[in-house]
N, C-alpha and C. Protein backbone atom coordinates (compact mmCIF):
# COMPACT_ATOMS: atom_id res chain seq x y z
N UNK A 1 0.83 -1.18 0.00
CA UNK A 1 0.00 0.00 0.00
C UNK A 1 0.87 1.25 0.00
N UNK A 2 1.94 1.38 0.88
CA UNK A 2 2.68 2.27 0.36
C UNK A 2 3.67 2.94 -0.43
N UNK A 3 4.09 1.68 -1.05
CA UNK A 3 4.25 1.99 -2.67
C UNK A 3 3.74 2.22 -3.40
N UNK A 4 2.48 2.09 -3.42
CA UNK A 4 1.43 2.82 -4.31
C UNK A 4 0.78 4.47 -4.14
N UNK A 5 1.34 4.73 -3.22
CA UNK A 5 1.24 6.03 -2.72
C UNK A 5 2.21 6.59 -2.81
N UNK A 6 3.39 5.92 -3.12
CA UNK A 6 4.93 6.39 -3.47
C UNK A 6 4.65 6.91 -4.90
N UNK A 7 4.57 5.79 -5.51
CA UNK A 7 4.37 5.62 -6.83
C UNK A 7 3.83 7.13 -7.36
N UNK A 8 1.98 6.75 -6.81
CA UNK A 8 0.81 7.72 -7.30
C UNK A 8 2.26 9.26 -6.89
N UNK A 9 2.35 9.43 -5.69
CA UNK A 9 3.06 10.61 -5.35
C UNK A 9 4.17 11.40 -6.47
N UNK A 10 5.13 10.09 -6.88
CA UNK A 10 6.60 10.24 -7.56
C UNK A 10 5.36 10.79 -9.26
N UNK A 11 4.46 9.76 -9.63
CA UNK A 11 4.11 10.24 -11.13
C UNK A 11 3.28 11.54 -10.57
N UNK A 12 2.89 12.11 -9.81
CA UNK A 12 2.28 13.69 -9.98
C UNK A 12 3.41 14.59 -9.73
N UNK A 13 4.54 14.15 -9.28
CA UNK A 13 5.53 15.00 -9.02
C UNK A 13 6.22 15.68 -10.30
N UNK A 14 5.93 14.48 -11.51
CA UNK A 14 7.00 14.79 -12.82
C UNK A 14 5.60 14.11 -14.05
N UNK A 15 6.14 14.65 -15.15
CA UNK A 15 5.14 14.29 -15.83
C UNK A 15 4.57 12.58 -16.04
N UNK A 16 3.23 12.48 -16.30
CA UNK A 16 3.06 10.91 -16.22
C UNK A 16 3.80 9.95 -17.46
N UNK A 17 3.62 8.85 -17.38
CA UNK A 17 3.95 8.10 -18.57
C UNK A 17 3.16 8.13 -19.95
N UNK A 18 1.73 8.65 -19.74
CA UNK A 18 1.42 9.11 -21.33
C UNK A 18 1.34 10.54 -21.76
N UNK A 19 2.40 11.12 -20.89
CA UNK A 19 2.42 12.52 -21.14
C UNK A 19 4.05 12.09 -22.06
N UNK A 20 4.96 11.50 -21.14
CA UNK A 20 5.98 11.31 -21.80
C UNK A 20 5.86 10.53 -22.96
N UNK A 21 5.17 9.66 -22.93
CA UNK A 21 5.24 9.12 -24.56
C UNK A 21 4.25 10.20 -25.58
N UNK A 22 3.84 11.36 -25.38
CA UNK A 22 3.36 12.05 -26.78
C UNK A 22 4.59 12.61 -27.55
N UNK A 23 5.91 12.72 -25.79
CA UNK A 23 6.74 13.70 -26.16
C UNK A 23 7.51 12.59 -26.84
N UNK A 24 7.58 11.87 -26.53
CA UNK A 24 8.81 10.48 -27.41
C UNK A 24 8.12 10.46 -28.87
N UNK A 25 7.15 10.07 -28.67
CA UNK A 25 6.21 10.20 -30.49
C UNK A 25 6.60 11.58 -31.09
N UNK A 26 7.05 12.98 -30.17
CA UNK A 26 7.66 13.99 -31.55
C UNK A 26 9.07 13.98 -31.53
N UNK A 27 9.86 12.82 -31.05
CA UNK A 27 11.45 12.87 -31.02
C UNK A 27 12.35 13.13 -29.78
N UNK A 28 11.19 13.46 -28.63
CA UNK A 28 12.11 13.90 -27.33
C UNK A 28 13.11 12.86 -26.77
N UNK A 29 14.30 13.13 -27.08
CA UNK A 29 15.21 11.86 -25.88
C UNK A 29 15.38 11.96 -24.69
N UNK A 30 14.84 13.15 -24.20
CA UNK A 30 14.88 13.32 -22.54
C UNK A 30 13.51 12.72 -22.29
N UNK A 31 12.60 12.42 -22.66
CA UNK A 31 11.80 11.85 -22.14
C UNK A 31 11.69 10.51 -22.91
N UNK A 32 11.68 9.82 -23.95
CA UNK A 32 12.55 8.52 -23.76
C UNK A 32 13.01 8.17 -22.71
N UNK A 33 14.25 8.77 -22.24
CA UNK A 33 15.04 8.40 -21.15
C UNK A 33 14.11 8.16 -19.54
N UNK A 34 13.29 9.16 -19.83
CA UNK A 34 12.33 8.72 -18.05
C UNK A 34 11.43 7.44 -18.94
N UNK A 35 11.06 7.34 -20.15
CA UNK A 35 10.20 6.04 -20.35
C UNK A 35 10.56 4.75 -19.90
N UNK A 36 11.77 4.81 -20.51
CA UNK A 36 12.94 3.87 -20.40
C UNK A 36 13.51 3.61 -19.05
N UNK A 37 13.49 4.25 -18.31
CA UNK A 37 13.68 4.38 -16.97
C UNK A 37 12.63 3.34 -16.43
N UNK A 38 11.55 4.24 -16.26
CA UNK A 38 10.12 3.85 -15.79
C UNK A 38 9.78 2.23 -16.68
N UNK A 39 9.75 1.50 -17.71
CA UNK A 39 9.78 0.23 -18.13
C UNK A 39 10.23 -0.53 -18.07
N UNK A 40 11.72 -0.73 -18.67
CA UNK A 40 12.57 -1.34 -18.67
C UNK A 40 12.64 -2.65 -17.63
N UNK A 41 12.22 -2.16 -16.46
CA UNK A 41 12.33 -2.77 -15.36
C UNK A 41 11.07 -4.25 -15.85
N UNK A 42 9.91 -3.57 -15.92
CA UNK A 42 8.79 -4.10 -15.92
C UNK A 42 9.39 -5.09 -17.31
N UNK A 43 9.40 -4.44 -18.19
CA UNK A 43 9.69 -5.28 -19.48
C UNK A 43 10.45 -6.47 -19.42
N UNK A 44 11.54 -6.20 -18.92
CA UNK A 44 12.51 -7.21 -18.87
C UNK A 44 12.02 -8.01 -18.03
N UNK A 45 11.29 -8.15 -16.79
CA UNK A 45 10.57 -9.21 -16.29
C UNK A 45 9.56 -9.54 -16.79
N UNK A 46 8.97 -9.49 -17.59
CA UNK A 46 7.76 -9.88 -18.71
C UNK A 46 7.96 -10.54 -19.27
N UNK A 47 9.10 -10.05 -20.36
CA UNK A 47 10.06 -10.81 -21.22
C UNK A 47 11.13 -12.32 -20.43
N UNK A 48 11.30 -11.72 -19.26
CA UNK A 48 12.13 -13.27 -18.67
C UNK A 48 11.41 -13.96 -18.30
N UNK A 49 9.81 -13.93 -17.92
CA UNK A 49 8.88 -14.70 -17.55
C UNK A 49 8.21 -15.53 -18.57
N UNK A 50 8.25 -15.28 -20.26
CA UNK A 50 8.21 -15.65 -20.73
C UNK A 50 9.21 -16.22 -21.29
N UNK A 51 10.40 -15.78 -21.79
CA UNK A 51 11.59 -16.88 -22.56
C UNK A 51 12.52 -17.45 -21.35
N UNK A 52 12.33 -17.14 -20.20
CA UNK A 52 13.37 -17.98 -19.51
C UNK A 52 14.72 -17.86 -19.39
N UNK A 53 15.29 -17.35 -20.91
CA UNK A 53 16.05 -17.71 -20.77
C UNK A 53 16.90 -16.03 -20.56
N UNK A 54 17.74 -15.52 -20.33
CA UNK A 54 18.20 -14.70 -19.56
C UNK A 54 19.12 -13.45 -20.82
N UNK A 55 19.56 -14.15 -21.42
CA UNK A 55 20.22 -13.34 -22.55
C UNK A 55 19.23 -13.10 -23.23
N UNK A 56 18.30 -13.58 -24.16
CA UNK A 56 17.66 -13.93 -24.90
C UNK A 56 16.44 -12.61 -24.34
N UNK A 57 16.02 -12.62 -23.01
CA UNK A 57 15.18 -11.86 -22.44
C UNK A 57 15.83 -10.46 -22.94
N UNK A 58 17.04 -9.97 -22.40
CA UNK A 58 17.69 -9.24 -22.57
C UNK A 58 17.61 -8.27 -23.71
N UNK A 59 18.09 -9.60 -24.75
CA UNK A 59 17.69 -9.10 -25.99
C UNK A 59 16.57 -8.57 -26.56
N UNK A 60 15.35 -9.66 -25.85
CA UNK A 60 14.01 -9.28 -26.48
C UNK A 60 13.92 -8.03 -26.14
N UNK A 61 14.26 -7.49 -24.99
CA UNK A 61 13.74 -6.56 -24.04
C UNK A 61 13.89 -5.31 -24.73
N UNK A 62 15.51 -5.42 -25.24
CA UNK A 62 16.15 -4.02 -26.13
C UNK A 62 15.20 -3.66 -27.36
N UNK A 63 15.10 -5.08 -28.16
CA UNK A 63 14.38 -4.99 -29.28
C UNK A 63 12.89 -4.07 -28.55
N UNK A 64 12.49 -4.30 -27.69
CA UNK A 64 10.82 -3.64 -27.45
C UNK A 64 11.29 -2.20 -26.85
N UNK A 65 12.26 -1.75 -26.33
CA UNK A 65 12.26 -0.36 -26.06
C UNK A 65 12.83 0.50 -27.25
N UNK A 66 13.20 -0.42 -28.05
CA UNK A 66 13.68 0.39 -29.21
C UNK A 66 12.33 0.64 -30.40
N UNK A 67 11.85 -0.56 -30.25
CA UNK A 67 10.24 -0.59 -30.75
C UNK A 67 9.31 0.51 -30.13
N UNK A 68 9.08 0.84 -28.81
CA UNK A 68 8.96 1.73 -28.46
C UNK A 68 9.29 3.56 -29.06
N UNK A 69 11.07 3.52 -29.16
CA UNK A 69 11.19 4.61 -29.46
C UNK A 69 10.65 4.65 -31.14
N UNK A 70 10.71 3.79 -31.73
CA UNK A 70 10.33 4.11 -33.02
C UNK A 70 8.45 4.14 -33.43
N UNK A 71 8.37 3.82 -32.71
CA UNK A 71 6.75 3.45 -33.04
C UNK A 71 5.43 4.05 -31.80
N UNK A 72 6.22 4.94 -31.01
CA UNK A 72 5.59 5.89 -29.92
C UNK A 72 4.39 6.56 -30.42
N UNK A 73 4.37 7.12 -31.91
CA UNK A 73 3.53 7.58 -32.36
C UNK A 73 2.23 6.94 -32.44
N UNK A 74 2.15 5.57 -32.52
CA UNK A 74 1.11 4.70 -32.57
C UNK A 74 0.35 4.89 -31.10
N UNK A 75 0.62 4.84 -30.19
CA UNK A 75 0.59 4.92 -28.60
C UNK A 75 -1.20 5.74 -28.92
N UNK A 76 -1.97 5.00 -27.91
CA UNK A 76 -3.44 5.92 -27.98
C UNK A 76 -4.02 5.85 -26.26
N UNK A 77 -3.65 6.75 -26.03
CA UNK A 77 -4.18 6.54 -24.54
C UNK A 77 -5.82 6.42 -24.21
N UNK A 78 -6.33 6.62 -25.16
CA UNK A 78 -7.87 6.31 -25.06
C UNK A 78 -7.85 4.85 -24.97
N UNK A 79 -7.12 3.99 -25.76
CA UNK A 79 -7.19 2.65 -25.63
C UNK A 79 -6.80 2.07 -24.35
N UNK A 80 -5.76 2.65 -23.49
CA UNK A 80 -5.61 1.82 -22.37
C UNK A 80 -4.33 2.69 -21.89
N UNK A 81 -3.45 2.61 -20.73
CA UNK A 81 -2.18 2.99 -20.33
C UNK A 81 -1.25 2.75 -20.90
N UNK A 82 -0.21 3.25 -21.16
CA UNK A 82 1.28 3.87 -21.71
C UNK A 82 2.11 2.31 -21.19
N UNK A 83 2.00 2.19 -19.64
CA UNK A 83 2.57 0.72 -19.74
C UNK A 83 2.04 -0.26 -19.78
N UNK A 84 0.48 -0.57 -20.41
CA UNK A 84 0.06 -1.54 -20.66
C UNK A 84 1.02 -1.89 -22.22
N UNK A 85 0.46 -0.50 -22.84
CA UNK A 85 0.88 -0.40 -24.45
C UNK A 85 2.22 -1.47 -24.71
N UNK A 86 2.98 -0.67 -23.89
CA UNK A 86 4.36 -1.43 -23.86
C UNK A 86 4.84 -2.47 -23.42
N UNK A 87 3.90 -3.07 -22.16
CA UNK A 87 3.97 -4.44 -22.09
C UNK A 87 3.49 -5.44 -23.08
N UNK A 88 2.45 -5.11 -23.79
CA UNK A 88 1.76 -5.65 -24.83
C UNK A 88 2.74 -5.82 -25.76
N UNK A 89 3.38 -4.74 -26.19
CA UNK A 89 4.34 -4.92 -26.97
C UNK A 89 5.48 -6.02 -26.82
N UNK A 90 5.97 -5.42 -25.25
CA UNK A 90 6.69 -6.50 -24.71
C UNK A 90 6.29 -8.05 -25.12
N UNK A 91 5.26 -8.51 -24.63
CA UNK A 91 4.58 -9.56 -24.69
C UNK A 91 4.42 -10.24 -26.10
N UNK A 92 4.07 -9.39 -26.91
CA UNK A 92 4.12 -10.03 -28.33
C UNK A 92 5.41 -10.29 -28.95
N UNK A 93 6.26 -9.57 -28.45
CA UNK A 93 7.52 -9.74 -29.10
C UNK A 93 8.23 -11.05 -28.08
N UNK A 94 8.22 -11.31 -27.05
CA UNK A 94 8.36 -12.63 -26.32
C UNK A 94 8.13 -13.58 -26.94
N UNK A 95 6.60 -13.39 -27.19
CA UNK A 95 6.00 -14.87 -27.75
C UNK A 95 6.22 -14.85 -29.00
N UNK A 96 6.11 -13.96 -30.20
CA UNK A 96 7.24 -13.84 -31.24
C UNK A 96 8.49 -14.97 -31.09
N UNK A 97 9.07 -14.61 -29.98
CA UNK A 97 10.73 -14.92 -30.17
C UNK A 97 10.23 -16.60 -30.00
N UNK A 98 9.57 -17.29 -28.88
CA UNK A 98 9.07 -18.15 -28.52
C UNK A 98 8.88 -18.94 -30.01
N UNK A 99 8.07 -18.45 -30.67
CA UNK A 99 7.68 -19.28 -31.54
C UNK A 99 8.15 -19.51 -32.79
N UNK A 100 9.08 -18.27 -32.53
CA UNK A 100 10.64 -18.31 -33.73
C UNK A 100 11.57 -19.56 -33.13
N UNK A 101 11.82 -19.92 -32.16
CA UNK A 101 12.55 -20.55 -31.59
C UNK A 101 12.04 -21.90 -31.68
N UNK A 102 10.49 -22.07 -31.53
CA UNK A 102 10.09 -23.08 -32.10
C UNK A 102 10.02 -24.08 -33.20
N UNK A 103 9.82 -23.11 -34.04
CA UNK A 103 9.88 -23.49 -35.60
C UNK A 103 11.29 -23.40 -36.19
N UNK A 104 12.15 -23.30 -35.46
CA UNK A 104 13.87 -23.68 -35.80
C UNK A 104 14.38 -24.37 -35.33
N UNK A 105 13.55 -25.18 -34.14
CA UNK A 105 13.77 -26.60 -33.51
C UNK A 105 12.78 -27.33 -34.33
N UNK A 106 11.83 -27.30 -34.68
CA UNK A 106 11.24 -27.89 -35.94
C UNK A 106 12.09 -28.32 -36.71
N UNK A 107 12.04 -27.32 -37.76
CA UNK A 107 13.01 -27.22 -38.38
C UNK A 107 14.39 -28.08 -38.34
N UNK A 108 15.20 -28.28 -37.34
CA UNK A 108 16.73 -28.89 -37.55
C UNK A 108 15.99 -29.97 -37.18
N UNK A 109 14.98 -30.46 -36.06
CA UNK A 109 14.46 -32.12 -35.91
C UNK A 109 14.43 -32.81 -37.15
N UNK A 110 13.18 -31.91 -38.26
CA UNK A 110 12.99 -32.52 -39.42
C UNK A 110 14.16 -32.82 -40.30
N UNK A 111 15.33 -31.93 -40.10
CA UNK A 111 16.70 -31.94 -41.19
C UNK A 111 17.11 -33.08 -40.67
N UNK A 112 17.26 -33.38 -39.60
CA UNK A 112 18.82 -34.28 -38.42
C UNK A 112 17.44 -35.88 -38.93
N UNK A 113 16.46 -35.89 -38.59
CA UNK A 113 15.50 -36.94 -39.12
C UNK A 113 15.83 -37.24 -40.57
N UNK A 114 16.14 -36.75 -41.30
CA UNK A 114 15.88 -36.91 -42.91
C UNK A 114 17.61 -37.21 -43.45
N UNK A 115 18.19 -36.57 -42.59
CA UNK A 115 19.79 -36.85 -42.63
C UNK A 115 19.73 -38.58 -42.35
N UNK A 116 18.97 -39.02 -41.19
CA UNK A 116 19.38 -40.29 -40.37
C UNK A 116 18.27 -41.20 -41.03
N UNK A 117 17.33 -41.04 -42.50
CA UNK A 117 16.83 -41.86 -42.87
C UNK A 117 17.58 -42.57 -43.78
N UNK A 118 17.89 -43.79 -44.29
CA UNK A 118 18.53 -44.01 -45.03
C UNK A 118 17.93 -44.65 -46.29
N UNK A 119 18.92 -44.52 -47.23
CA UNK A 119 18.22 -44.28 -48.75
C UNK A 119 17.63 -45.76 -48.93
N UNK A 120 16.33 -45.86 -50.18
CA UNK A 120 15.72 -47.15 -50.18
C UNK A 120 16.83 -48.16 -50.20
N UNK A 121 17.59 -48.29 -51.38
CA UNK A 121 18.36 -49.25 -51.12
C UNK A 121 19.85 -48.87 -50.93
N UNK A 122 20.48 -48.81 -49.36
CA UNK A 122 21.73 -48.26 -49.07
C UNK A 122 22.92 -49.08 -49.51
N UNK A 123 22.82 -50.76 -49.43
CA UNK A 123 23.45 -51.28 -50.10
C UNK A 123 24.09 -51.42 -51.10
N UNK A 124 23.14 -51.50 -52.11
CA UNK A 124 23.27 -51.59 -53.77
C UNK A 124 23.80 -50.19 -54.07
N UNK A 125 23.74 -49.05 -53.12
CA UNK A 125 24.21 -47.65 -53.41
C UNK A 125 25.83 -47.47 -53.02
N UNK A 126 25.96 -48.07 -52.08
CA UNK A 126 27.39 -48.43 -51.36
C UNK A 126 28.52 -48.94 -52.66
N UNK A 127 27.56 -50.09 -53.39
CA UNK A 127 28.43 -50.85 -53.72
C UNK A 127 29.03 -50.42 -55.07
N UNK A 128 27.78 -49.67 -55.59
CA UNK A 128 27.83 -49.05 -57.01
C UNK A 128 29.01 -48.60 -56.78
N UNK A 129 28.89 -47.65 -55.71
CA UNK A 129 29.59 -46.29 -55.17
C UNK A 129 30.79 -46.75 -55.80
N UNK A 130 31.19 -47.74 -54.74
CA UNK A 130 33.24 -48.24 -54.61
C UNK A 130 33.35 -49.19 -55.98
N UNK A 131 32.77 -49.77 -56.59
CA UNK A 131 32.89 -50.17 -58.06
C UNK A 131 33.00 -48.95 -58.88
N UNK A 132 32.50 -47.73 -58.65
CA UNK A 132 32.55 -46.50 -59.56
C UNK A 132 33.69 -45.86 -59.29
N UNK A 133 34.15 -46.01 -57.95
CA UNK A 133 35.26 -45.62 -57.59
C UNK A 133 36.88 -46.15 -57.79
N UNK A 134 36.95 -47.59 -58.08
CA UNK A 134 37.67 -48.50 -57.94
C UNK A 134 37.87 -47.93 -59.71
N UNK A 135 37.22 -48.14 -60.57
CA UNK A 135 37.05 -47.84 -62.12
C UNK A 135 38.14 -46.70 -62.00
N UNK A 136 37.46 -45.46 -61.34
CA UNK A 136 38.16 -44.08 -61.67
C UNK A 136 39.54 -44.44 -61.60
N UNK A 137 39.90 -45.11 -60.19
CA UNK A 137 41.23 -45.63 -59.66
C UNK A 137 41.96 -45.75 -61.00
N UNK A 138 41.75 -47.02 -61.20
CA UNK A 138 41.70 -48.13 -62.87
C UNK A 138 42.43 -46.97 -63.93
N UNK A 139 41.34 -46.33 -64.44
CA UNK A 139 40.96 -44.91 -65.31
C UNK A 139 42.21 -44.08 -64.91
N UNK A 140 42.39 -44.03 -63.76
CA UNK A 140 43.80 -42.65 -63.34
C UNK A 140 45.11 -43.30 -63.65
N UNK A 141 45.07 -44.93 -63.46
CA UNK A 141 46.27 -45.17 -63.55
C UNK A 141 46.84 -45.74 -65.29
N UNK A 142 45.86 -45.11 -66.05
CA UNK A 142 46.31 -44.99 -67.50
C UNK A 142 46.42 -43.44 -68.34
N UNK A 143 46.09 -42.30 -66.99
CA UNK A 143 47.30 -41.28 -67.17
C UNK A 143 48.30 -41.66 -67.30
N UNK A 144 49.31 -40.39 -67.98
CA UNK A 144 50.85 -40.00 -67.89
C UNK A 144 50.73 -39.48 -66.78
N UNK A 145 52.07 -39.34 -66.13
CA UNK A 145 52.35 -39.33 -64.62
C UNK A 145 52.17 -37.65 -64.25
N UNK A 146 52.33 -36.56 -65.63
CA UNK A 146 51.94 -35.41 -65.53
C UNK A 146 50.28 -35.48 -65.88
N UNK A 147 49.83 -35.54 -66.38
CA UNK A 147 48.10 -36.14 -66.45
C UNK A 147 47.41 -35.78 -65.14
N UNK A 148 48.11 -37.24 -64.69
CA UNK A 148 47.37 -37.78 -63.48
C UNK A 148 47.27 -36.71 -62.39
N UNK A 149 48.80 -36.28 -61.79
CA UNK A 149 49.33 -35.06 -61.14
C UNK A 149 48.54 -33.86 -61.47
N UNK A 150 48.31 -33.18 -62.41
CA UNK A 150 47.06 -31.96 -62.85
C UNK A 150 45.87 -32.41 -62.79
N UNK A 151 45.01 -33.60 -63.18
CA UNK A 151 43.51 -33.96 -62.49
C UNK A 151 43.63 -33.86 -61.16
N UNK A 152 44.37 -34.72 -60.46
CA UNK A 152 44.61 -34.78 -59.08
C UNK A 152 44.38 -33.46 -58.31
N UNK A 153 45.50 -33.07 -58.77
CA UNK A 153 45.62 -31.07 -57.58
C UNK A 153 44.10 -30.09 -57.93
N UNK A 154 43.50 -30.35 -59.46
CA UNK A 154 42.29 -30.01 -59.82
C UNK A 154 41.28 -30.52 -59.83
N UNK A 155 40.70 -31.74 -59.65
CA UNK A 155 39.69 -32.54 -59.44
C UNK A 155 39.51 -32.95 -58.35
N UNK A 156 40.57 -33.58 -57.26
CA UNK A 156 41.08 -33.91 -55.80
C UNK A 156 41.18 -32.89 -55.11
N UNK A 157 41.63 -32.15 -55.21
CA UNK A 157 42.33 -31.18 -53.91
C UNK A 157 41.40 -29.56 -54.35
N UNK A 158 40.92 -29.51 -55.26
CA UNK A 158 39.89 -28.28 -55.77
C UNK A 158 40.66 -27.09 -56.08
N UNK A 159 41.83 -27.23 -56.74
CA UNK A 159 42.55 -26.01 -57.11
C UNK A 159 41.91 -25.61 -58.71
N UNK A 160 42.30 -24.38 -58.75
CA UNK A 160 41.48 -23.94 -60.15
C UNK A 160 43.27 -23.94 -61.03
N UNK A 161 42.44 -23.98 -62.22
CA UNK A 161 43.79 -24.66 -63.30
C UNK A 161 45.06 -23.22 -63.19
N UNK A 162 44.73 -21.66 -62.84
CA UNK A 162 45.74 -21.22 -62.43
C UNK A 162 46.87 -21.41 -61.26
N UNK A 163 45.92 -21.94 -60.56
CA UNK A 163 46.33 -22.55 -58.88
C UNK A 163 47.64 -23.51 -59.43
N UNK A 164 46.76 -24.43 -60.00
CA UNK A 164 47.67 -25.74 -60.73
C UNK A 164 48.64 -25.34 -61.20
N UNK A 165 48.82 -24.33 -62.40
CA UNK A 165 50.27 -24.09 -62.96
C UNK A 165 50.68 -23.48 -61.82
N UNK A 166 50.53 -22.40 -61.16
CA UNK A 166 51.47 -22.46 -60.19
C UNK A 166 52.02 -22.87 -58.86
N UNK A 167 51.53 -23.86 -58.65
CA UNK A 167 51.87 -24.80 -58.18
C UNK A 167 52.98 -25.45 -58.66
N UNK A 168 53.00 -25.86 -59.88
CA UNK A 168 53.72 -26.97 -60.57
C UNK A 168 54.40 -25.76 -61.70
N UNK A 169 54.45 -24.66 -61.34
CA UNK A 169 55.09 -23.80 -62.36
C UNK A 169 55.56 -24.27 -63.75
N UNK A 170 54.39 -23.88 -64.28
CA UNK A 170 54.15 -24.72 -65.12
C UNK A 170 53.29 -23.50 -65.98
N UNK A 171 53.33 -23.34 -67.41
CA UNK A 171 52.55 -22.62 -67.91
C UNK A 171 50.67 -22.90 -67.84
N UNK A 172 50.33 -21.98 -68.02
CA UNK A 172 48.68 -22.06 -67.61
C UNK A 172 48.18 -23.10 -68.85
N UNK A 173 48.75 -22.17 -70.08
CA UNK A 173 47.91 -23.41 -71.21
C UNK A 173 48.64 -24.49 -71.47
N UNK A 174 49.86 -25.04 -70.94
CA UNK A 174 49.91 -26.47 -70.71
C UNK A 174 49.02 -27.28 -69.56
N UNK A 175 49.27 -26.74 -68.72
CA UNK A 175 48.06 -27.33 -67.87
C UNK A 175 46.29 -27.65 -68.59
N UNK A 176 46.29 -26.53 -68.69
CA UNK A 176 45.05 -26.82 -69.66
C UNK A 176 44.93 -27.94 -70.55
N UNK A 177 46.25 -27.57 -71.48
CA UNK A 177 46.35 -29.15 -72.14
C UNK A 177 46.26 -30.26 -72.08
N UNK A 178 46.98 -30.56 -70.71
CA UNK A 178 47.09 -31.72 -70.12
C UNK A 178 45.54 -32.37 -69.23
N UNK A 179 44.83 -31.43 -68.93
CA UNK A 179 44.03 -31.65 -68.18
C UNK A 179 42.38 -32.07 -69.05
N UNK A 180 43.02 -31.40 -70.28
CA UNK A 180 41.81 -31.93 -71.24
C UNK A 180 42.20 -33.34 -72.03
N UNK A 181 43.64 -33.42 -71.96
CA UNK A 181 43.96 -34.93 -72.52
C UNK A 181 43.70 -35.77 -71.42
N UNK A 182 44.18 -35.38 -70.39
CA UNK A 182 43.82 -36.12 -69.29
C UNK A 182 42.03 -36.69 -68.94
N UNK A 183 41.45 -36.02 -69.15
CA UNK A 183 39.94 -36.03 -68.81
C UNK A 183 39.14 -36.96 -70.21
N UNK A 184 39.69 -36.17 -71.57
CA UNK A 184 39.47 -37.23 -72.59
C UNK A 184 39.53 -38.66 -72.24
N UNK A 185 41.15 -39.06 -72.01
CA UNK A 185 41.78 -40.26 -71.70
C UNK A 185 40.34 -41.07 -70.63
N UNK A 186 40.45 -39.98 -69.44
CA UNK A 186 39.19 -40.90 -68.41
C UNK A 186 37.82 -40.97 -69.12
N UNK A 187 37.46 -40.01 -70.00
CA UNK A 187 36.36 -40.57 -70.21
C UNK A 187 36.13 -41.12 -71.41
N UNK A 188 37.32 -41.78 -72.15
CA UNK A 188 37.20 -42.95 -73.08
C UNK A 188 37.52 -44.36 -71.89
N UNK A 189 37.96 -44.49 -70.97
CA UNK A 189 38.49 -45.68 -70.05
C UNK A 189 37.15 -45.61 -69.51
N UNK A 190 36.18 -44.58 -69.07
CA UNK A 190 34.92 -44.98 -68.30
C UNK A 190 33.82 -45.42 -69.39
N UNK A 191 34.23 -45.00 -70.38
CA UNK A 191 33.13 -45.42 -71.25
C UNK A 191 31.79 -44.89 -71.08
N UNK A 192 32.04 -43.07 -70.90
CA UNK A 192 31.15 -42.16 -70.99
C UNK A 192 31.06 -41.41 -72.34
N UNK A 193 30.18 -41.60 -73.12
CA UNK A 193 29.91 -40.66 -74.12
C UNK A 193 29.92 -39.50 -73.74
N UNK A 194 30.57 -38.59 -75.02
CA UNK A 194 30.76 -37.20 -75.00
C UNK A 194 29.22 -36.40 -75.13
């Protein structure tokens, strides 16, 4: 009871809270600053009562006083009090975050699920695999020993064909050369049409 007589006392002493937000709606930062004062408090326990979690509150909290300073103009005191307004705000932007947070645990369940299903037939995919692989093997070792060495550093290791000549200092359009005889060569040994 006598904080509420504190209270009632301290807001007739200085202007109220929807006096200060008409002045925040035309740009005032001195009165911002008593809004901000006067909320903050409230907000951030609104906001931690809903997300829990402590940073995250924090954050929400900034995001709604900054929402505040930008969007003061909206503020209608016929509709209700200055810190309802802003708890409301508060509040929606909580459960906002809430349900952002939701749907991105959704979200990675359904990915990490679909990662850990495995394909109809994993076997017969396995096996293709290392028979397709074993071939290339096969296929590389009927490069020339410069051939093989330029697919390798460019196909293996992901260097781009300038990378390659210098690497192997080596002119650019020999490399090139080599890397298209080279690739010909594999794909007459795989028995891929051009």
């Amino acid at each position: 009871m006598k904080e509420a007589v504190y209270i009632t006392g301290t807001a007739s002493a200085g202007p109220d809270l929807q006096e200060l937000m008409s002045r925040v709606a035309r740009g005032d930062q001195d009165a911002f600053a008593q809004v901000y004062d006067t909320v903050s408090g409230p907000v951030l326990g609104l906001v931690r009562s809903v997300l829990r979690d402590p940073a995250q509150s924090e954050e929400v909290a900034q995001e709604v006083l900054v929402e505040v300073w930008r969007t003061a103009s909206r503020f209608r005191a016929a509709r209700g009090s200055a810190m309802n307004w802003v708890l409301t705000l508060a509040h929606h932007r909580a459960v906002d975050r809430v349900r952002s947070a939701q749907a991105a645990a959704a979200r990675e369940h359904k990915a990490a699920l679909l990662d850990r299903t495995p394909p109809f037939d994993n076997v017969t995919e396995q096996v293709e695999s290392r028979l397709e692989r074993e071939q290339v093997r096969r296929c590389m070792l009927t490069l020339s020993e410069l051939q093989r060495e330029s697919v390798t550093l460019a196909y293996y290791r992901g260097l781009t064909y300038r990378e390659v000549a210098e690497l192997l200092a080596v002119p650019l359009g020999t490399i090139k050369t080599r890397l298209r005889d080279g690739l010909i060569r594999m794909r007459d040994c795989l028995g891929v049409s051009a």
